[in-house]
C-alpha atoms as a PDB file:
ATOM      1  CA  UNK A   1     131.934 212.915 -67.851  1.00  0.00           C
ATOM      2  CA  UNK A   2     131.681 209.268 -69.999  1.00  0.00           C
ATOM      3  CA  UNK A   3     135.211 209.467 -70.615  1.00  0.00           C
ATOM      4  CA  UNK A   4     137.095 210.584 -66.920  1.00  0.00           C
ATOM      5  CA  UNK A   5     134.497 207.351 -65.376  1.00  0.00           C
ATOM      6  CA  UNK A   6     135.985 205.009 -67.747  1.00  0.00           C
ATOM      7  CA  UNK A   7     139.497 206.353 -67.031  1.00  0.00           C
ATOM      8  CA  UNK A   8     139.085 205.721 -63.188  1.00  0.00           C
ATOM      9  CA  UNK A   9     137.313 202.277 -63.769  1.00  0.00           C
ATOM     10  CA  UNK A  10     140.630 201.391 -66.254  1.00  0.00           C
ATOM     11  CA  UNK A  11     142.975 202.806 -63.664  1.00  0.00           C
ATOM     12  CA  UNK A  12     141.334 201.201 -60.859  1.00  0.00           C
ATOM     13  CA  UNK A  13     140.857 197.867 -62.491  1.00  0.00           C
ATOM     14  CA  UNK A  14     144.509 197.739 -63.473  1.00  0.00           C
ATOM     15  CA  UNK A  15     145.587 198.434 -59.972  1.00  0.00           C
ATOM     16  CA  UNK A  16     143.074 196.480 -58.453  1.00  0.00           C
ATOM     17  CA  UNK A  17     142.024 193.753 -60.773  1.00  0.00           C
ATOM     18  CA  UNK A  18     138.438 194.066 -59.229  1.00  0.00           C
ATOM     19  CA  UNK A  19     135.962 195.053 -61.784  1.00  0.00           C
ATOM     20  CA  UNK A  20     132.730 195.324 -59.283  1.00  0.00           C
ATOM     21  CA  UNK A  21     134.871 197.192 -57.006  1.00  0.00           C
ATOM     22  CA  UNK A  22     135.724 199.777 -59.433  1.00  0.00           C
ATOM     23  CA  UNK A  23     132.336 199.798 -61.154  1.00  0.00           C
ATOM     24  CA  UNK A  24     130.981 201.089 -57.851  1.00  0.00           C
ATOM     25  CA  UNK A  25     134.057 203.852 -57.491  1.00  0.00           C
ATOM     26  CA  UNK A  26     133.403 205.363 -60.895  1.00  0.00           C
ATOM     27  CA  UNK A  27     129.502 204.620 -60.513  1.00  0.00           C
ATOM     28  CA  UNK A  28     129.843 203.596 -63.965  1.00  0.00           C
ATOM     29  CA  UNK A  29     129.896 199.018 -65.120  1.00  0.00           C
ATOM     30  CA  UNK A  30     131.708 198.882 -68.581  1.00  0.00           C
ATOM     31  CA  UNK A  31     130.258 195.898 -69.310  1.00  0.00           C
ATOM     32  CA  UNK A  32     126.560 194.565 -70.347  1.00  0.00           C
ATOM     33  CA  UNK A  33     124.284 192.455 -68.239  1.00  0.00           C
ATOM     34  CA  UNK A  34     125.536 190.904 -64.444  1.00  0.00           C
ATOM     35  CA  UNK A  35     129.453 190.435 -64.048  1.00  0.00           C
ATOM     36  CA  UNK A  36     129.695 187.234 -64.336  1.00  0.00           C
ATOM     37  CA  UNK A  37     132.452 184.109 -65.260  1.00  0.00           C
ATOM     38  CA  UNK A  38     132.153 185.381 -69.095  1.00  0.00           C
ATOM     39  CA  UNK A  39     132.695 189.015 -67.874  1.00  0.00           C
ATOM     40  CA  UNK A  40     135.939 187.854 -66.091  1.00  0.00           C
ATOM     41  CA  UNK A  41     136.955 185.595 -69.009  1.00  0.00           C
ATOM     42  CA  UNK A  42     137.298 188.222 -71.402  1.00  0.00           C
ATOM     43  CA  UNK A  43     138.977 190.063 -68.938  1.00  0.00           C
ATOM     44  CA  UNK A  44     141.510 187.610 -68.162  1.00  0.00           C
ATOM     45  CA  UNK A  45     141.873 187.081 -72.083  1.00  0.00           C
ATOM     46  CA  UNK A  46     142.939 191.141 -72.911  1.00  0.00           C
ATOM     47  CA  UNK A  47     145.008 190.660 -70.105  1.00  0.00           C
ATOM     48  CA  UNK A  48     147.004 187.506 -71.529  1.00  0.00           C
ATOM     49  CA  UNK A  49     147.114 189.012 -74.967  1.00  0.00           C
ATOM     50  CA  UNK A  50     147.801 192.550 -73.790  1.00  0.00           C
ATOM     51  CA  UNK A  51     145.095 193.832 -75.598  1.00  0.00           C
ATOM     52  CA  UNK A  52     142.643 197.008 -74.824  1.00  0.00           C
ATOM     53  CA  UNK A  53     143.259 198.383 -71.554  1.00  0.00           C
ATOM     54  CA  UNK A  54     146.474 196.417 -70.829  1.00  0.00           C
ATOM     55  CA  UNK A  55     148.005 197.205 -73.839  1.00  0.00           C
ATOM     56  CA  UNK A  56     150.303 199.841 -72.325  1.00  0.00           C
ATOM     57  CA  UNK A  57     150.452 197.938 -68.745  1.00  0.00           C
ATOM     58  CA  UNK A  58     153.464 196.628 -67.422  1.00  0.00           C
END
């Protein structure tokens, strides 16, 4: 299912902080096009404003 990939790629990103990594563990990429510096900026942004997925990290 759409939804239990993009729950492993979250929970594997969060632990991991590698997106390709993850993309190839829940054989799903959440994002469009190559990964790539703008990929990892937005990324990096969510994660400073603890927005999307890390809005309930600690």
């Amino acid at each position: 299912m759409f939804s239990d990939a993009r729950r492993e790629w979250r929970d594997c990103y969060l632990a991991t902080r590698e997106a390709e990594r993850c993309a190839e563990r829940a054989q799903m990429q959440v994002w469009v096009g190559p990964f790539d510096e703008g990929v990892r900026a937005q990324l990096d942004y969510l994660e400073r404003n603890r927005l999307s997925l890390f809005r309930s990290a600690e």
